[in-house]
Protein backbone atom coordinates (compact mmCIF):
# COMPACT_ATOMS: atom_id res chain seq x y z
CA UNK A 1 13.80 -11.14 7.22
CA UNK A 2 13.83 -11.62 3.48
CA UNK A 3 10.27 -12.40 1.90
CA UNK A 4 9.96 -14.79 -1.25
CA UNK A 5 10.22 -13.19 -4.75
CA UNK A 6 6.87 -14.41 -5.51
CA UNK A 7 5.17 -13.88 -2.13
CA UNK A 8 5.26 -10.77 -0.06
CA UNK A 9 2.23 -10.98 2.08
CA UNK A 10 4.00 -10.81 5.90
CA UNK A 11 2.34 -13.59 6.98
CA UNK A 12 1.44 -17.51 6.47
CA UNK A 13 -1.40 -17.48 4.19
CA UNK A 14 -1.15 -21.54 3.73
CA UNK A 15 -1.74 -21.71 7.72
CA UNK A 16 -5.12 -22.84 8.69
CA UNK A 17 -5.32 -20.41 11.63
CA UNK A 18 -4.39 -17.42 9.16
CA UNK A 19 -6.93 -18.29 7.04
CA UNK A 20 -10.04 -18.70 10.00
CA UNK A 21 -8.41 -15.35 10.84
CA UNK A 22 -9.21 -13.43 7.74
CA UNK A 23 -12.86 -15.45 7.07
CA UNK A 24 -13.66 -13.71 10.79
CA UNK A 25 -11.95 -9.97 10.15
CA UNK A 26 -13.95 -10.59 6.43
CA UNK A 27 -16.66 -10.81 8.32
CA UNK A 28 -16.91 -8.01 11.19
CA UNK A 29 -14.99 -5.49 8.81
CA UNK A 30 -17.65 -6.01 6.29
CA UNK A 31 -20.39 -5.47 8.61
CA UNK A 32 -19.22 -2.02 10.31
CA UNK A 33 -18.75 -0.70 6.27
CA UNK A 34 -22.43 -1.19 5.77
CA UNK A 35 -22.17 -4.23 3.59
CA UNK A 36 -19.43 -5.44 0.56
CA UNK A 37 -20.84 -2.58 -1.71
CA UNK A 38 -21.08 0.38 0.52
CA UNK A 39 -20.56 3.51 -1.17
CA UNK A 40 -21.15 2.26 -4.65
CA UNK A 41 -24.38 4.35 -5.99
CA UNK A 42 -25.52 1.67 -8.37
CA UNK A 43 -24.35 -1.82 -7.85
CA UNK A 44 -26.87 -3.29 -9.71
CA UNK A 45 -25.03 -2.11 -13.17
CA UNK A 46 -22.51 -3.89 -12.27
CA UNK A 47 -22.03 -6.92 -14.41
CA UNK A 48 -17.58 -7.37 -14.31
CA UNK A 49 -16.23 -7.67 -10.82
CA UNK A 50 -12.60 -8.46 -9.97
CA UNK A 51 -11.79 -8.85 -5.82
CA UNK A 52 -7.80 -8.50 -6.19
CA UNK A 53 -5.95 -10.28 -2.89
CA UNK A 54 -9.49 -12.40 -2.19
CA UNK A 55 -8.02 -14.52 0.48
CA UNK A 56 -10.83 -17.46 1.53
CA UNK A 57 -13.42 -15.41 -0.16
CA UNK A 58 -15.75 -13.82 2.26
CA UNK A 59 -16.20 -10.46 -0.29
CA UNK A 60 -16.09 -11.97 -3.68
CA UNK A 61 -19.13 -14.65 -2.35
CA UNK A 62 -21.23 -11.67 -0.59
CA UNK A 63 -20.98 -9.91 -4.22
CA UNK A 64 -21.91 -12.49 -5.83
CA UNK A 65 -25.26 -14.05 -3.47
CA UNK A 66 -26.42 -9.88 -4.01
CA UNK A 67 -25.66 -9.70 -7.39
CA UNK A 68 -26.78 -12.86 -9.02
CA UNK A 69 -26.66 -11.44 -12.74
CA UNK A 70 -23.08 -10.13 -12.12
CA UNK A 71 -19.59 -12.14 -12.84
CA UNK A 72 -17.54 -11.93 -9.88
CA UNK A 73 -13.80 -13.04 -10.37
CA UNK A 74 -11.50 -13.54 -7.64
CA UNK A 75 -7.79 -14.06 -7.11
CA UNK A 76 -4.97 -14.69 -4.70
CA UNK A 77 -1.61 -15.96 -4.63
CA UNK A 78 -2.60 -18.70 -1.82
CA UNK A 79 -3.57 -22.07 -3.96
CA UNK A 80 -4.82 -22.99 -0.31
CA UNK A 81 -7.19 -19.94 0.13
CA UNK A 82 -8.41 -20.12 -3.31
CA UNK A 83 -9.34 -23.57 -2.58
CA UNK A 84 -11.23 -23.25 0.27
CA UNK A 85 -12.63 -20.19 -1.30
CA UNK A 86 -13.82 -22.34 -4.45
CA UNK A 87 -15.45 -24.74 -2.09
CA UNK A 88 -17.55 -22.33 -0.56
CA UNK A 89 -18.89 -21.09 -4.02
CA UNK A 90 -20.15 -24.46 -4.79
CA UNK A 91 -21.21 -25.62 -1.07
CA UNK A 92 -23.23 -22.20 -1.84
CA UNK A 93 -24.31 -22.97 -5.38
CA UNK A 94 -23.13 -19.44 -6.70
CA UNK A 95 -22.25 -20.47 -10.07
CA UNK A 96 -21.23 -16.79 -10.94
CA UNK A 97 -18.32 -16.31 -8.67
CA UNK A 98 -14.74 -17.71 -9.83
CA UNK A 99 -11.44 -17.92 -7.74
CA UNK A 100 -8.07 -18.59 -9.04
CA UNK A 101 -4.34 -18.14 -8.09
CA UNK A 102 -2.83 -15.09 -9.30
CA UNK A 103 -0.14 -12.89 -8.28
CA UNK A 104 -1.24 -9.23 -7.63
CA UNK A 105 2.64 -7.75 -7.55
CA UNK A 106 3.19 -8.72 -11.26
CA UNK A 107 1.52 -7.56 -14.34
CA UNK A 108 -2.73 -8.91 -14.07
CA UNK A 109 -3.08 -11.78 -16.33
CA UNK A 110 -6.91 -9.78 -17.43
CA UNK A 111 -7.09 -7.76 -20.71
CA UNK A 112 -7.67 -3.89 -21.06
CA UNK A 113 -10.52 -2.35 -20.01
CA UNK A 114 -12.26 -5.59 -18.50
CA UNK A 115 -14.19 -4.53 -15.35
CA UNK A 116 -16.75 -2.53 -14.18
CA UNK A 117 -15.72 -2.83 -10.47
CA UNK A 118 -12.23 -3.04 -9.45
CA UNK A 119 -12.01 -3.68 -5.19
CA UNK A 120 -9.16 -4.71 -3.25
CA UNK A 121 -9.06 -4.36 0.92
CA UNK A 122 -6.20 -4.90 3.22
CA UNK A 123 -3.23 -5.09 0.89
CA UNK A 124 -1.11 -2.71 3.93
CA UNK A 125 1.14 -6.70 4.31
CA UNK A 126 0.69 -7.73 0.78
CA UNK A 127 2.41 -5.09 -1.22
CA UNK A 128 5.23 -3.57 -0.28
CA UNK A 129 5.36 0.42 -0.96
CA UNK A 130 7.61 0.53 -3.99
CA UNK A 131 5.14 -2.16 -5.42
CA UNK A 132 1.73 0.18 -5.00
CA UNK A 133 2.61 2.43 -8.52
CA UNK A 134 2.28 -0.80 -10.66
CA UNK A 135 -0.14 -2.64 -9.13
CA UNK A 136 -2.64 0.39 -9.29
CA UNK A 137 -1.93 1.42 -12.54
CA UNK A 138 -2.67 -2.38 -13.75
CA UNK A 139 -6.13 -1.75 -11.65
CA UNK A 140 -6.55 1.10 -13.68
CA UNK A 141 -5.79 -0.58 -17.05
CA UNK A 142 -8.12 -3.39 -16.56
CA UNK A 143 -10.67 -0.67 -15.49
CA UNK A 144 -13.48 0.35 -18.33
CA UNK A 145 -14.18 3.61 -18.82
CA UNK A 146 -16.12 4.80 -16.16
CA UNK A 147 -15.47 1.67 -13.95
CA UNK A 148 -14.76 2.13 -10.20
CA UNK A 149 -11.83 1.28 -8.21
CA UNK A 150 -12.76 0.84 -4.40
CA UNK A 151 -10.01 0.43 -2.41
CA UNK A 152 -10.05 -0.15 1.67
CA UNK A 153 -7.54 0.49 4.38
CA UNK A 154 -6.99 0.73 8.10
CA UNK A 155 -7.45 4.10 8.86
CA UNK A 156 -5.34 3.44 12.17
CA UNK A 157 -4.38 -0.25 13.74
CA UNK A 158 -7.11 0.55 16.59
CA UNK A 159 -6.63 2.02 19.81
CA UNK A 160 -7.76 0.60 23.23
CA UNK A 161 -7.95 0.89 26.96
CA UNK A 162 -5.03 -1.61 27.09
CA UNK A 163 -1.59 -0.17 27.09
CA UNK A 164 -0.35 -3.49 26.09
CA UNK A 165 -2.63 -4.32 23.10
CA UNK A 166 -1.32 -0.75 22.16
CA UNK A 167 2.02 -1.95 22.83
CA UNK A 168 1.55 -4.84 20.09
CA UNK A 169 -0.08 -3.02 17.40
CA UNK A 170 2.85 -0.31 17.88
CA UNK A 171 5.65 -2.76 17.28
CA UNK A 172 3.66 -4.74 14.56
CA UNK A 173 3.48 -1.10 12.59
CA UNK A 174 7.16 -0.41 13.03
CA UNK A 175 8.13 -3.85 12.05
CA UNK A 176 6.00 -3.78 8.97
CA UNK A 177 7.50 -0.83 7.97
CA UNK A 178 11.39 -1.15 8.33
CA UNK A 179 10.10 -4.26 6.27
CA UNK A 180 9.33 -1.79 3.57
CA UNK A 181 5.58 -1.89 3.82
CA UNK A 182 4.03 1.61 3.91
CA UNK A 183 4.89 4.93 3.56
CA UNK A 184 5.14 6.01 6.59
CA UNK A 185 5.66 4.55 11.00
CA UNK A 186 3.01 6.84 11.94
CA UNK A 187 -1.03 5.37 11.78
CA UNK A 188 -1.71 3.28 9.76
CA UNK A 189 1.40 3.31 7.23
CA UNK A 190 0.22 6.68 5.41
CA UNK A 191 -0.92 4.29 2.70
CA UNK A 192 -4.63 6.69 2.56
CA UNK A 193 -3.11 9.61 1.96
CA UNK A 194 -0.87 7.66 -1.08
CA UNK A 195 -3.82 6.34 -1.97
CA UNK A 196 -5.56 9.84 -2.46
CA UNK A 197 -2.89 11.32 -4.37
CA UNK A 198 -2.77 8.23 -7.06
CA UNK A 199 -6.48 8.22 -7.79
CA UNK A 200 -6.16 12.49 -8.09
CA UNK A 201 -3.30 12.14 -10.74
CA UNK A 202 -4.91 9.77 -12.50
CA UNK A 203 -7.81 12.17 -12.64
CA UNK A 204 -10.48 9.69 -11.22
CA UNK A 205 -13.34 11.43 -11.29
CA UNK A 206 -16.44 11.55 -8.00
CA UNK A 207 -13.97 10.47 -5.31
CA UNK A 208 -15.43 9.37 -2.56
CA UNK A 209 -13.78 9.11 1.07
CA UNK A 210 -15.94 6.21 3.63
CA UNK A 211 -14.77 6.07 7.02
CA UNK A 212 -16.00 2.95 8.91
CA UNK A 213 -15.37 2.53 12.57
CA UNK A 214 -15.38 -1.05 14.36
CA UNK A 215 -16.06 -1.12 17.86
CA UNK A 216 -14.89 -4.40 19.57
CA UNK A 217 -14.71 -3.62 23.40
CA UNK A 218 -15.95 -6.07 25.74
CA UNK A 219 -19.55 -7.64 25.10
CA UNK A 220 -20.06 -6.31 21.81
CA UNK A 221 -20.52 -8.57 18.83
CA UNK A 222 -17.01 -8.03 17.58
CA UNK A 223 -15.27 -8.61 20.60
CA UNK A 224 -14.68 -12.43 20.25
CA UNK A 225 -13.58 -12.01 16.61
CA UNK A 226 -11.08 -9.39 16.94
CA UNK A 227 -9.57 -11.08 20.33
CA UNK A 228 -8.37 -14.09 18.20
CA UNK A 229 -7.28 -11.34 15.62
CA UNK A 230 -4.77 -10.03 18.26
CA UNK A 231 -3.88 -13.08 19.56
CA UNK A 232 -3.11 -14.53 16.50
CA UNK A 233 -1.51 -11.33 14.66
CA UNK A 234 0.43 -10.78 17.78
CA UNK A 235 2.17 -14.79 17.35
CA UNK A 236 2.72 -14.38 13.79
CA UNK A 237 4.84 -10.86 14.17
CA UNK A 238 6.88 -12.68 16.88
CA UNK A 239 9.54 -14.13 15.25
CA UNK A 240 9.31 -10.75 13.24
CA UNK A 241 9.78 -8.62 16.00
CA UNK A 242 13.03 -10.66 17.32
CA UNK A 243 14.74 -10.71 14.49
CA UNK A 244 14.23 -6.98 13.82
CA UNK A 245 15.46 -6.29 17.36
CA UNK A 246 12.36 -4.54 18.78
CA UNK A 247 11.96 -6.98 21.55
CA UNK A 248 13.29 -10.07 23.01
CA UNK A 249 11.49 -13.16 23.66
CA UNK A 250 10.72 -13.09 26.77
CA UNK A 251 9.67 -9.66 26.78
CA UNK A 252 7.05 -10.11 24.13
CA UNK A 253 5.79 -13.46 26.21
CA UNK A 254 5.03 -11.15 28.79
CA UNK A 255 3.73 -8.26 26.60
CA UNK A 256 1.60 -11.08 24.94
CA UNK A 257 0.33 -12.44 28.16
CA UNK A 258 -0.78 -9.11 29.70
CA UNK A 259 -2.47 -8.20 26.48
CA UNK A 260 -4.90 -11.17 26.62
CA UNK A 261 -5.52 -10.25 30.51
CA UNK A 262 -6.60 -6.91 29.46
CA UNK A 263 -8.81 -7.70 26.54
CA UNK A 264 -10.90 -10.35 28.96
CA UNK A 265 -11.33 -7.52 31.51
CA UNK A 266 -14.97 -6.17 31.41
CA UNK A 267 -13.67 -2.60 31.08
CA UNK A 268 -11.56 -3.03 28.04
CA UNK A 269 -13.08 -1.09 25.26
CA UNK A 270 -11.31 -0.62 21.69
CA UNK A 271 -12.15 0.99 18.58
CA UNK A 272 -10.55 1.05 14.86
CA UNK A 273 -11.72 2.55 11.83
CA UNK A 274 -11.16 1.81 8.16
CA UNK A 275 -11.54 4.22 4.99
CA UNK A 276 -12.76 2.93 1.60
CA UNK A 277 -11.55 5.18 -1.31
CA UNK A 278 -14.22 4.95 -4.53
CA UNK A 279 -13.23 6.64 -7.92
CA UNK A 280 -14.47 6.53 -11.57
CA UNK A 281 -12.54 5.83 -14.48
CA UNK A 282 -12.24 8.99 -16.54
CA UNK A 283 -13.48 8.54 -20.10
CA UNK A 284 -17.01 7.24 -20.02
C-alpha cells in the first residue's frame, strides 16, 4: 500500500464515519485522562495553545470553553475535519479557538518560540517513524522557553475477554507497522519509550509520565463508543490487511463477525490504557 506524499494518516479522514469515530474516542479518551489538561500544574497561565493533528476538534474546543482568556489554535491536514471543527467553534460561540489545514509532517508554518502549550494525541497512524525526529523538534522550536509539550499515546491497543477482538487489534498493529509506523510490533508500537528518550535528549526538564486506563466492558459508559471504534477500525484495516497478506477475505469476515458476537456478550470485559508524556522547555 503506498500512502500519498502529502497524507500519511492510515486511514480516511474525509469519511464521515472516520470522523464520528474520532469526535466519540475524543470524547471517552478525554474523560478516563481526567479532563483535556490533566497533568498540567497551572493551566490557567496558559495564554498560546497549539493542538497539532486536531481532527473534528473535540480537545482544542474543551481548551478553549475552560480557558476563555487563552488562544487556542488548531490544525489538521483534513479541510473536511477542520471544517466541521470550525463549525462547532461558532455553533459554540468560542471566539478564541481557531482551526486551519496544516500539514504536521512538514516544517510548522508558526514562528519560533510561539506557544506556551504544545499537545498532540494519537499521531501512532499519522506519522510514520522516520517522520517523529522532525516533527518533534519543530514542536520544540515553536515551544517558548519553559513551554510544555504534552504528548499522548496508547499505552497498549487494549486487551479483552474476546480472543477475536484480540485477534483484530493484533493484525491492525502488525499491519501498521510493516507500513512503517512505529518502532516496534510489540504493544503499542514502542512509540512511549521513543517518546521518553526524545524529550530526555532534549533535556526537557519536570517530565512527567500519566497513565490513563479506559475500561469499556459491557454496561459501562464506554462500551457503546468503543464498539463502533472496533467495528469501524476493524473495516478500515481490511483492505490493509489483504493486501499485506495477513489474512484473506473471508477469513477476516469471519474474524469480524465473531468479534462483534463477543463484544455484545454480557461477559465481555476490555480494558486499554494511554500515557500522556508532559515536559518543560529548558531555558525559562
Amino acid at each position: 500500500m503506498e500512502l500519498s506524499a502529502t497524507n500519511t494518516y492510515i486511514f480516511d479522514a474525509d469519511s464521515a464515519t472516520e470522523l464520528a469515530r474520532l469526535i466519540n474516542q475524543d470524547r471517552v479518551t478525554t474523560k478516563a485522562m481526567g479532563g483535556s489538561l490533566s497533568g498540567i500544574a497551572d493551566p490557567d497561565a496558559l495564554r498560546n495553545i497549539l493542538d497539532l493533528g486536531c481532527g473534528p476538534g473535540g480537545w482544542g474546543l474543551d481548551v478553549a470553553f475552560a480557558l476563555p482568556d487563552a488562544e487556542v489554535e488548531c490544525v489538521d491536514a483534513s479541510r473536511k475535519m477542520v471544517d466541521y471543527a470550525n463549525a462547532r467553534a461558532k455553533t459554540q460561540r468560542l471566539a478564541n479557538v481557531s482551526f486551519g489545514v496544516m500539514d504536521i509532517t512538514k516544517q510548522l508554518d508558526f514562528p519560533d518560540t510561539s506557544f506556551d502549550l504544545v499537545n498532540a494525541r494519537f499521531l501512532a497512524a499519522v506519522l510514520q517513524r522516520d517522520m517523529w525526529p522532525f516533527f518533534l523538534r519543530e514542536c520544540t522550536r515553536i515551544l517558548r522557553p519553559g513551554g510544555l509539550l504534552r504528548i499522548t499515546e496508547a499505552a497498549d491497543f487494549g486487551a479483552t475477554t474476546s480472543e477475536a477482538v484480540n485477534q483484530v487489534m493484533d493484525l491492525t498493529r502488525h499491519a501498521l507497522y510493516q507500513l512503517g509506523y512505529g518502532f516496534s510490533s510489540d504493544h503499542a508500537l514502542g512509540l512511549l519509550p521513543m517518546l521518553l528518550l526524545f524529550f530526555q535528549i532534549e533535556e526537557y526538564q519536570q517530565i512527567q509520565t500519566l497513565a490513563s486506563s479506559l475500561n469499556y466492558s459491557m454496561n459501562t459508559e464506554a462500551w457503546a463508543d468503543t464498539y463502533h471504534n472496533i467495528e469501524i477500525i476493524s473495516l478500515q484495516m481490511k483492505p490493509i490487511l489483504i493486501k499485506l497478506g495477513l489474512t484473506n477475505g473471508e477469513l477476516f469476515d469471519i474474524l469480524h463477525q465473531q468479534a462483534l458476537i463477543e463484544i455484545q456478550q454480557n461477559s465481555f470485559c476490555g480494558i486499554g490504557h494511554v500515557t500522556t508524556i508532559i515536559g518543560q522547555k529548558p531555558g525559562q
